[in-house]
Protein backbone atom coordinates (compact mmCIF):
# COMPACT_ATOMS: atom_id res chain seq x y z
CA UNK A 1 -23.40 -18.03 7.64
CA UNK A 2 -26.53 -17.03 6.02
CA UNK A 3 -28.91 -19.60 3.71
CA UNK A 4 -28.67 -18.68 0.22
CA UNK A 5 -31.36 -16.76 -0.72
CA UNK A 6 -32.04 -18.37 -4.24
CA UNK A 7 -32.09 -21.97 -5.14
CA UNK A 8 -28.54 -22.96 -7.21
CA UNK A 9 -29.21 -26.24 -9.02
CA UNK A 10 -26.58 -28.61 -9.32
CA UNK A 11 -26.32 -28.05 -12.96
CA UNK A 12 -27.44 -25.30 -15.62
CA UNK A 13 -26.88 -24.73 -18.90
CA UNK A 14 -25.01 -21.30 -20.45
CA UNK A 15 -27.01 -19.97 -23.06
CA UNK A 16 -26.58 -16.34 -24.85
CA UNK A 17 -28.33 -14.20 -27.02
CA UNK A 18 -26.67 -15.87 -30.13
CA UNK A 19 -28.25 -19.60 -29.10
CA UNK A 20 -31.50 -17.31 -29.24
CA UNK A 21 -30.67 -15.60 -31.96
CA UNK A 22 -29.48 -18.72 -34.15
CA UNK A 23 -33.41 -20.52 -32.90
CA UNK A 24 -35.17 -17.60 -34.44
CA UNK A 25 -33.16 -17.86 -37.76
CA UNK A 26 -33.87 -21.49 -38.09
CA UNK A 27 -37.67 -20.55 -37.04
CA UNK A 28 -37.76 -18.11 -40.31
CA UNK A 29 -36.33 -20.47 -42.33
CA UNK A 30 -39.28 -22.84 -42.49
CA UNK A 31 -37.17 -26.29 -42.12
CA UNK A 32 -36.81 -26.70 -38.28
CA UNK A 33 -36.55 -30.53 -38.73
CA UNK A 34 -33.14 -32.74 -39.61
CA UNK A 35 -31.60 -30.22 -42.33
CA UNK A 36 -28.43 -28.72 -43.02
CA UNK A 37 -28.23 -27.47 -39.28
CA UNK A 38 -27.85 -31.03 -38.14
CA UNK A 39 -25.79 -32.19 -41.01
CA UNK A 40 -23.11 -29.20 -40.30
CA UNK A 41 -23.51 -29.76 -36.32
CA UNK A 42 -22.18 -33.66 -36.85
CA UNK A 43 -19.06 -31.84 -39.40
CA UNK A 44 -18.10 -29.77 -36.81
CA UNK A 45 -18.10 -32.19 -33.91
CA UNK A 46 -16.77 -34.83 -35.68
CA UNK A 47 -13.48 -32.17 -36.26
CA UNK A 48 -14.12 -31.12 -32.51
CA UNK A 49 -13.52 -35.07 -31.48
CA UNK A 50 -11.62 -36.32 -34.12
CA UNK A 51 -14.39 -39.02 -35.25
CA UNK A 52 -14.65 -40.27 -38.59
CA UNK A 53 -18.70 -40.01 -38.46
CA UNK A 54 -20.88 -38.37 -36.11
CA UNK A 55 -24.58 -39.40 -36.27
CA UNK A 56 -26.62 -37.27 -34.19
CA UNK A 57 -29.85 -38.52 -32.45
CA UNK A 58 -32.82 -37.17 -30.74
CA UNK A 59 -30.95 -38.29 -26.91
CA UNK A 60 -28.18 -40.40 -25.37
CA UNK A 61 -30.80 -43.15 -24.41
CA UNK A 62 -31.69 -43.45 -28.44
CA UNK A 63 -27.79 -43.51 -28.79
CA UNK A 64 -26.72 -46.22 -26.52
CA UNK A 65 -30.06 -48.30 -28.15
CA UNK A 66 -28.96 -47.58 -31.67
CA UNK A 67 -25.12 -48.47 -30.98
CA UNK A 68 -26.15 -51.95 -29.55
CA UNK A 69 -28.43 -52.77 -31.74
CA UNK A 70 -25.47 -51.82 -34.53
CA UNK A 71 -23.22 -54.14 -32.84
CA UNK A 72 -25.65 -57.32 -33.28
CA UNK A 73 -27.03 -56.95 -29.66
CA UNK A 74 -30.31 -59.27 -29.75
CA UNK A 75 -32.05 -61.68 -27.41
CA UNK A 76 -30.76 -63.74 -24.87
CA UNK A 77 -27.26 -61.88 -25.55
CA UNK A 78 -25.94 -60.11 -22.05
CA UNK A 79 -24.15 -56.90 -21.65
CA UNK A 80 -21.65 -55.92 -18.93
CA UNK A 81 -22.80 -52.32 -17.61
CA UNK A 82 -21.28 -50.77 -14.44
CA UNK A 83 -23.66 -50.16 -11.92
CA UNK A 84 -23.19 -47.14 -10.87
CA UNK A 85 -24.85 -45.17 -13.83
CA UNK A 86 -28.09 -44.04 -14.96
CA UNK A 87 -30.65 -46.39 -15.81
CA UNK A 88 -30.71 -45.25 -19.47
CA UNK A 89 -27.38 -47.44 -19.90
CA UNK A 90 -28.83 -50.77 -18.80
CA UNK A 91 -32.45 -49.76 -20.51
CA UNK A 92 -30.99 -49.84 -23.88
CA UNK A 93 -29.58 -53.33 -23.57
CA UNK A 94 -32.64 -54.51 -22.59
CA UNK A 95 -34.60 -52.44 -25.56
CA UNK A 96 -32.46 -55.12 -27.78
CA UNK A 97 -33.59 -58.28 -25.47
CA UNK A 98 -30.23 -58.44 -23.45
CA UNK A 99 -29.78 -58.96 -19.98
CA UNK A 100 -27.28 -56.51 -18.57
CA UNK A 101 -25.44 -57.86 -16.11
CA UNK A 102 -23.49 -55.44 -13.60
CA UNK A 103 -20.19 -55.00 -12.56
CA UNK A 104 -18.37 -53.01 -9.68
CA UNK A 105 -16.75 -50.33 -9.44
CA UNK A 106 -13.42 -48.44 -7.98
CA UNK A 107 -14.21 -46.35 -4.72
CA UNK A 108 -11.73 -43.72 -6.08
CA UNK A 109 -12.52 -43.45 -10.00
CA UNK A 110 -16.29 -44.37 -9.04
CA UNK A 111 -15.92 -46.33 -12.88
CA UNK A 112 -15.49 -50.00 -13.95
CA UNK A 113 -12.38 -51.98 -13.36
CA UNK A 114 -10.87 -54.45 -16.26
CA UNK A 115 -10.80 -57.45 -13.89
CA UNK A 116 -14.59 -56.64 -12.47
CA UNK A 117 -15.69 -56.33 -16.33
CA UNK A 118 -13.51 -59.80 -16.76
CA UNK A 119 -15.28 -61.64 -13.84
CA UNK A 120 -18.59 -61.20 -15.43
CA UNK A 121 -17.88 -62.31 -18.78
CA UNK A 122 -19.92 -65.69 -20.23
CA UNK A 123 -20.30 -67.02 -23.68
CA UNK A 124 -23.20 -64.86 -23.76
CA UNK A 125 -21.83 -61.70 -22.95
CA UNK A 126 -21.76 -59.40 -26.66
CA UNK A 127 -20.83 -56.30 -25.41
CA UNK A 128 -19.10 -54.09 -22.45
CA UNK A 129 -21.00 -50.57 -22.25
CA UNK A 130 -18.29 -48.23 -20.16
CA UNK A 131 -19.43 -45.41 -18.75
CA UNK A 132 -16.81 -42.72 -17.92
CA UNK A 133 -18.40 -41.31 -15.10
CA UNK A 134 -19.14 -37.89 -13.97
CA UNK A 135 -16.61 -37.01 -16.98
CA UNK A 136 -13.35 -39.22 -15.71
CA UNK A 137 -11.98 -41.58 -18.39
CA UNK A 138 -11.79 -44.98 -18.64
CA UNK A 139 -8.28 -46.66 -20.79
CA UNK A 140 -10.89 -48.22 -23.45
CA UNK A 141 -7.21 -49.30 -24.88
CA UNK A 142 -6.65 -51.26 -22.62
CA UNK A 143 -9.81 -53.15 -22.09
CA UNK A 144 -9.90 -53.72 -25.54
CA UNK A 145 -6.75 -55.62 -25.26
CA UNK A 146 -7.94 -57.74 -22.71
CA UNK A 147 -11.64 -58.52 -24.52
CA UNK A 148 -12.48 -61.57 -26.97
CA UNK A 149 -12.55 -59.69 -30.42
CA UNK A 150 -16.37 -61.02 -30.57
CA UNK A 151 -17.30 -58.35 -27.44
CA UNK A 152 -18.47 -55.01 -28.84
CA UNK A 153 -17.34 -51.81 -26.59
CA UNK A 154 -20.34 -49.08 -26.21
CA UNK A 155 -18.79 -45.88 -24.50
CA UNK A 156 -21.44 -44.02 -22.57
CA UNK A 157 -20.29 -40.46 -22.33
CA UNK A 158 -23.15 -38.80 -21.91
CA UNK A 159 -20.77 -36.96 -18.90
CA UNK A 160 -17.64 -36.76 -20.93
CA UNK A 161 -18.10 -34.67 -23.64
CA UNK A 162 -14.63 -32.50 -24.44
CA UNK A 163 -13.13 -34.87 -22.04
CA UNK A 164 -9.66 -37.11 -22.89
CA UNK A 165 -8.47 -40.19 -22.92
CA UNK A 166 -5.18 -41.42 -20.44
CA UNK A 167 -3.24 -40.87 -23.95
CA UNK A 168 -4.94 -37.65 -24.78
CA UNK A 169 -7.03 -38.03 -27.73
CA UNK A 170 -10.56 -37.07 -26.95
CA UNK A 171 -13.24 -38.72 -25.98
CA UNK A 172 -15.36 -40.35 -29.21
CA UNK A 173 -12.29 -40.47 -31.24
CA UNK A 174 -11.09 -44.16 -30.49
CA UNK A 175 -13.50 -46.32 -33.21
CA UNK A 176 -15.74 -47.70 -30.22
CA UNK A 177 -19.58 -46.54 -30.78
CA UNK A 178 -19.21 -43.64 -28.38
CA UNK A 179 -22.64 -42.03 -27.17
CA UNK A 180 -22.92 -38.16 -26.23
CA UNK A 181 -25.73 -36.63 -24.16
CA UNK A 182 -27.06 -33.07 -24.61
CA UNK A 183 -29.21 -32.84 -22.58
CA UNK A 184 -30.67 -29.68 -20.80
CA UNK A 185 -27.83 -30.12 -17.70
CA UNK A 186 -24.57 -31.35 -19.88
CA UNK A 187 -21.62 -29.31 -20.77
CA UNK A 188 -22.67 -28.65 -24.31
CA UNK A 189 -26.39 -28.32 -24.16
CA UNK A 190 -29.47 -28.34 -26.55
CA UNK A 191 -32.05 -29.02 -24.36
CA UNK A 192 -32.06 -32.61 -25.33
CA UNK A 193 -30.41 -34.23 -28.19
CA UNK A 194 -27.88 -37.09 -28.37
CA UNK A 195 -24.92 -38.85 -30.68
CA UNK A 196 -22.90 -41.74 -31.92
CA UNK A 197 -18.86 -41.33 -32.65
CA UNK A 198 -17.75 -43.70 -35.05
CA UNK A 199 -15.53 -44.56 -37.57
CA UNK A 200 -16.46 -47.52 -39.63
CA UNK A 201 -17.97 -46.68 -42.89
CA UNK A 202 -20.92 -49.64 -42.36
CA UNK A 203 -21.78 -48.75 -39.00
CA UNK A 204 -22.11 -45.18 -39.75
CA UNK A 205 -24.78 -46.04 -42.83
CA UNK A 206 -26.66 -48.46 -40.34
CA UNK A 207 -26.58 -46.06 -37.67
CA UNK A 208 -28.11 -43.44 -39.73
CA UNK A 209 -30.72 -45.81 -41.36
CA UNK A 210 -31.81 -46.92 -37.92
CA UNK A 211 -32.44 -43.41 -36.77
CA UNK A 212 -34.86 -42.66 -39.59
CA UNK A 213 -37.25 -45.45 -39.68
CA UNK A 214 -34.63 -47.83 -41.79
CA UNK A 215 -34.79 -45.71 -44.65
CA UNK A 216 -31.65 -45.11 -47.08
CA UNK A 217 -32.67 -41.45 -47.16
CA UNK A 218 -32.86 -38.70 -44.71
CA UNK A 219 -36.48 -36.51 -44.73
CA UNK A 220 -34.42 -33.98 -46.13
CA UNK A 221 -33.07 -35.68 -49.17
CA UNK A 222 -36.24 -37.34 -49.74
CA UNK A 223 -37.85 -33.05 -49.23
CA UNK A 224 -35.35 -31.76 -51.80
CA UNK A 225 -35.24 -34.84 -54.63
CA UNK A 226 -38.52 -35.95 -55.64
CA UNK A 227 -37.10 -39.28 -57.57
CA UNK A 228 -35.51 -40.33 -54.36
CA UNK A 229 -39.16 -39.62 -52.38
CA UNK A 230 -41.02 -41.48 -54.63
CA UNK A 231 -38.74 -45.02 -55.10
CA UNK A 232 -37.62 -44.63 -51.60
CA UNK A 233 -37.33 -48.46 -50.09
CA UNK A 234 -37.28 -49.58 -46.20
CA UNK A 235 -34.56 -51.15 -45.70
CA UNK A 236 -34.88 -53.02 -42.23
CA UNK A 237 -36.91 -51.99 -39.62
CA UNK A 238 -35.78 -48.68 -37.48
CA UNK A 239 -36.91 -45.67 -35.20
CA UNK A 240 -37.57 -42.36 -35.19
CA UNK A 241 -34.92 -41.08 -33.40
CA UNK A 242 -33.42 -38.11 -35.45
CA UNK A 243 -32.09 -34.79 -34.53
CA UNK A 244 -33.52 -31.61 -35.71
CA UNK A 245 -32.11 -28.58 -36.85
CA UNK A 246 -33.80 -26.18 -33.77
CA UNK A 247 -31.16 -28.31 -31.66
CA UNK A 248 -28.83 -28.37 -33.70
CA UNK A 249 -28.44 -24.95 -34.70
CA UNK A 250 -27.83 -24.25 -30.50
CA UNK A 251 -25.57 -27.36 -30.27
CA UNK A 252 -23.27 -24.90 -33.18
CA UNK A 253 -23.34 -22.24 -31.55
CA UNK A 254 -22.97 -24.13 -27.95
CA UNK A 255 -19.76 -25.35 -29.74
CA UNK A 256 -17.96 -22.19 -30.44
CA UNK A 257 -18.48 -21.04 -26.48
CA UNK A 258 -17.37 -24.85 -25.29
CA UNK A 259 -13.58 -23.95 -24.51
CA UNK A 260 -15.15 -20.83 -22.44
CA UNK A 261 -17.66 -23.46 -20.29
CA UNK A 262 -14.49 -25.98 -19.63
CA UNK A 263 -13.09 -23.05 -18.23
CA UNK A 264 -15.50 -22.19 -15.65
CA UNK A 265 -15.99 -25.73 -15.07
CA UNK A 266 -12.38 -25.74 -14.48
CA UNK A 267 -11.98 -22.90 -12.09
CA UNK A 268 -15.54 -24.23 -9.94
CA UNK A 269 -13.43 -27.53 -9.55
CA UNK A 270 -10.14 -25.67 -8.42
CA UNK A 271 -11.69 -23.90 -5.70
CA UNK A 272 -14.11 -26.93 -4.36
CA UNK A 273 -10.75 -28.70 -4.27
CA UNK A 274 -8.71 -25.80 -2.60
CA UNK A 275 -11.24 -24.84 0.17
CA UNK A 276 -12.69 -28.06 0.89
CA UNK A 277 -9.77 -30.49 0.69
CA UNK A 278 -8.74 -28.64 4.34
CA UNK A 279 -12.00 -30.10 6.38
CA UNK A 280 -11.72 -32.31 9.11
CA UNK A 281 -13.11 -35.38 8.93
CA UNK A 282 -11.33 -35.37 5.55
CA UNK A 283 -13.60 -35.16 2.60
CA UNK A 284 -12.85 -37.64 -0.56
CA UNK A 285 -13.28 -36.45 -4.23
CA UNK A 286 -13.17 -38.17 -7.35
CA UNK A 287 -10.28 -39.97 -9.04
CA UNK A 288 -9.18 -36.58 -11.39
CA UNK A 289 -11.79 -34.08 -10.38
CA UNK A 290 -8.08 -31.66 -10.26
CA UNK A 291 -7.23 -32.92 -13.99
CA UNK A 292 -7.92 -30.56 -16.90
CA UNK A 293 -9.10 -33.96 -19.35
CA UNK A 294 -11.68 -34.96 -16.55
CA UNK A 295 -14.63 -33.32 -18.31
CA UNK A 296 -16.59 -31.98 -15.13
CA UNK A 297 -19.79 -32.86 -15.93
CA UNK A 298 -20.17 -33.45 -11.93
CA UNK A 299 -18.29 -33.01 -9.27
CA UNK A 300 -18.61 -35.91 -7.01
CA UNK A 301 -17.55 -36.13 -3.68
CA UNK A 302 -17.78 -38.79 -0.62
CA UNK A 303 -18.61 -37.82 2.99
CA UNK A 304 -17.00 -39.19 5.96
CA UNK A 305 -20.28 -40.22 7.22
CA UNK A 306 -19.22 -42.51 9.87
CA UNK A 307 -16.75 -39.55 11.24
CA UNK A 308 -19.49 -36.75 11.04
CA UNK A 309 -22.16 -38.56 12.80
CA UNK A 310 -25.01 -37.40 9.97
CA UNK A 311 -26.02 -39.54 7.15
CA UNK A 312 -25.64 -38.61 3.59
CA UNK A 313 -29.42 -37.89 3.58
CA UNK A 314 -29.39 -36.03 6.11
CA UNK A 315 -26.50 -34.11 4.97
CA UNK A 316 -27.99 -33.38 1.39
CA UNK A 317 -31.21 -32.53 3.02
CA UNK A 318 -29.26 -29.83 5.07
CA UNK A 319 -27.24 -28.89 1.52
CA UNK A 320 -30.83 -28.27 0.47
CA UNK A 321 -32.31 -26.42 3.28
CA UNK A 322 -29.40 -23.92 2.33
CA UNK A 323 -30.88 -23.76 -0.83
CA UNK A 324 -27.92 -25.34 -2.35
CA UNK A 325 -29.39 -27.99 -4.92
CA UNK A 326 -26.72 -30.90 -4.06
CA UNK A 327 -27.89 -33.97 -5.90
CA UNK A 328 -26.97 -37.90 -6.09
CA UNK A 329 -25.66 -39.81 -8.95
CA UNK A 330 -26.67 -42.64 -8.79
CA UNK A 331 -28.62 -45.59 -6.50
CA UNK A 332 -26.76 -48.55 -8.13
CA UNK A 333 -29.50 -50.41 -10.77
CA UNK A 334 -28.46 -53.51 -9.67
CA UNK A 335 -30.44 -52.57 -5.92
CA UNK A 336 -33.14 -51.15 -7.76
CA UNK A 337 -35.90 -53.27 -7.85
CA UNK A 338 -36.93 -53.30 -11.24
CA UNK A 339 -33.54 -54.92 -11.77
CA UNK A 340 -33.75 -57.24 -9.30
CA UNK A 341 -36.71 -58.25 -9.77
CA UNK A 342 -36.21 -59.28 -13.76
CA UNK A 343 -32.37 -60.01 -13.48
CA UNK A 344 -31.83 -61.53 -10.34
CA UNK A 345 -29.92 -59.52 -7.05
CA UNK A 346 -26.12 -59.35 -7.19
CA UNK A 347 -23.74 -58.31 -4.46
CA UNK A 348 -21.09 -55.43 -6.01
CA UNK A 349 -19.75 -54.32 -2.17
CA UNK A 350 -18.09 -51.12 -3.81
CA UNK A 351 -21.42 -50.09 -5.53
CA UNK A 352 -23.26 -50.36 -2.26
CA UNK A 353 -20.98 -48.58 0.42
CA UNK A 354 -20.11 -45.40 -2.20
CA UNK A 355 -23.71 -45.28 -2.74
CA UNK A 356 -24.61 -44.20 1.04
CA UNK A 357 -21.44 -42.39 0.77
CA UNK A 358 -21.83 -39.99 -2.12
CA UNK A 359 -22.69 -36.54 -3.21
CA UNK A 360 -22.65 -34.43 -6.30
CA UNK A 361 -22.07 -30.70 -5.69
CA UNK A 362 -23.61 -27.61 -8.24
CA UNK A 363 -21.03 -27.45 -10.96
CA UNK A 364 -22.32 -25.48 -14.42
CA UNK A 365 -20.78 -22.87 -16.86
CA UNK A 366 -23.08 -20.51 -15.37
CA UNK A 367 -21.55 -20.54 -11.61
CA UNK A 368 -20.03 -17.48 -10.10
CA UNK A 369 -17.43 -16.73 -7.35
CA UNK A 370 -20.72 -16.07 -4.67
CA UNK A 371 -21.87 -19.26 -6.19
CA UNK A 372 -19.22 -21.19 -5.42
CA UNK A 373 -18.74 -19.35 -1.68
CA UNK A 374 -22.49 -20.15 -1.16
CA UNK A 375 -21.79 -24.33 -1.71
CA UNK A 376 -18.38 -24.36 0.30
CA UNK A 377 -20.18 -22.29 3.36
CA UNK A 378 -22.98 -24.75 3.33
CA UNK A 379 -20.98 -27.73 3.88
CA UNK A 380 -19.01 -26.01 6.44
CA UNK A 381 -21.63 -24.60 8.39
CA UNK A 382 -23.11 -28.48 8.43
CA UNK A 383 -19.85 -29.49 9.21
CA UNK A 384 -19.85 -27.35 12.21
């Protein structure tokens, strides 16, 4: 088995000469700030999700931020954040003055559990941020029967865009603030870029206010209507967070090719599962990596270390002397140090045995069949 002869990084986006070609109108136009690009990019994904209101940001990080800070997240509150995630999910409760305080996981979903959310719950705790890893869906339903009312839900799916809920309805149409990534390695990309699904009327003004410095008014309205530019009033204090329309205008056209992506995704996933699921020491995958409504945005598998004799280290460092760009998501933030340092250590035994167990194979829109061959004969040839 030969070493690929080109680096394949775990994930890339799909763009075509009409993203290009869509950049360079928006370029000509003049306006490549938040105009009617962005304003017709939240339309169509709000149809796309089935949200009410889709306020679109300038990333997921300014997202999850925004949607606590919406939901009354302030000092001295706590929020309950799996630990298994990036650290962009715990960062933004402590941008409000929370403490986020972490939670377990399930070895086979690799997401929270209810009754691990449950355990961590004080009088302090104002919100549960869920994360539906690597694109698999969490029941939000069903925690949100078994919350206090007075606990906000944040959904981070910066992984699980086009994915589905257990019922079916897609992700960001179930009323929680529910936070979209798309950034330069998601499955709708726009180089960077974030929203918010929502569907209260009063969030969805605050949100938007809060993303443009607190202001009533957009810089477009205030561009196109010199009465509203002149009385304009701040109206609490926010950000700069916006979207523009040079994103935006990819993020449309990104759209329109999104069925085609899920496909690919779709078929990469099949044929991991096929060829690999027949190795010996058995290798584990992800709770619904096989399911069409798990969203793909990784493909995460966990090595038999013990059985193999190699580390995971060692393994990915072999995955990348093949010049196969395998990658890890994530060191649990509660065994990060910055975390532990400013919010005390915590033992979550499920967190810390996947963590030396786990391994996230190249999965993107833009794979191919030798693509694919390339990843399954590197892990065999380690294997052997």
């Amino acid at each position: 088995m030969e070493t690929r002869k080109d680096y394949l990084p775990f994930g890339k986006p799909n763009f075509s000469e009409e993203e290009i070609e869509a950049v360079v109108k928006v370029m000509k136009s003049g306006w490549i700030g938040m105009g009617n690009e962005v304003q017709a990019f939240e339309n169509e994904i709000a149809e796309f999700v089935g949200a009410k209101h889709v306020i679109s940001v300038d990333s997921c990080t300014s997202a999850l931020f925004l949607s606590l800070l919406a939901s009354g997240v302030s000092k001295d509150d706590e929020v309950i954040i799996p630990s298994l995630t990036w650290c962009s999910t715990a960062n933004a409760a402590i941008y409000c003055g929370a403490k986020p305080v972490f939670c377990d996981i399930d070895e086979n979903t690799l997401c929270l559990t209810i009754d691990n959310v449950l355990k961590q719950i004080t009088s302090k705790t104002k919100a549960v941020m869920v994360v539906h890893y690597g694109g698999y869906t969490i029941d939000v339903e069903e925690l949100r029967s078994k919350l206090p009312m007075h606990i906000s839900i944040v959904e981070d799916a910066a992984h699980a865009f086009g994915s589905v809920y257990p019922k079916g309805n897609k992700v960001g149409s179930s009323g929680n603030l529910t936070c979209f990534s798309f950034y330069a390695n998601k499955n709708l990309s726009t180089g960077e870029g974030g929203a918010v699904c929502v569907n209260d009327d009063v969030l969805a003004d605050k949100l938007r206010s809060l993303r443009q410095h607190g202001m009533p008014v957009n810089a477009w309205k205030r561009f196109t209507n010199p009465k509203a530019m002149i009385y304009s009033q701040l109206e609490q204090l926010g950000y700069k967070m916006n979207y523009i329309d040079l994103h935006a205008c990819i993020g449309r056209v990104q759209l329109k090719r999104f069925n085609m992506f899920q496909e690919i995704r779709q078929k990469v996933a099949e044929r991991y599962i096929d060829e690999l699921s027949k190795l010996q020491p058995e290798l584990h995958f992800q709770t619904g990596l096989e399911k069409k409504q798990h969203a793909k945005h990784l493909f995460v598998v966990r090595l038999p270390v013990e059985k193999l004799g190699i580390n995971r280290d060692n393994f990915l460092m072999a995955m990348r002397e093949n010049n196969i760009g395998a990658s890890i998501h994530y060191m649990p933030l509660h065994m990060m140090d910055f975390y532990k340092t400013n919010y005390g250590q915590q033992n979550l035994e499920v967190s810390e045995k996947i963590f030396h167990q786990i391994m996230t194979l190249p999965i993107s829109a833009t794979m191919n069949e030798n693509d694919i061959t390339d990843v399954i004969n590197s892990i065999k040839k380690i294997y052997k």
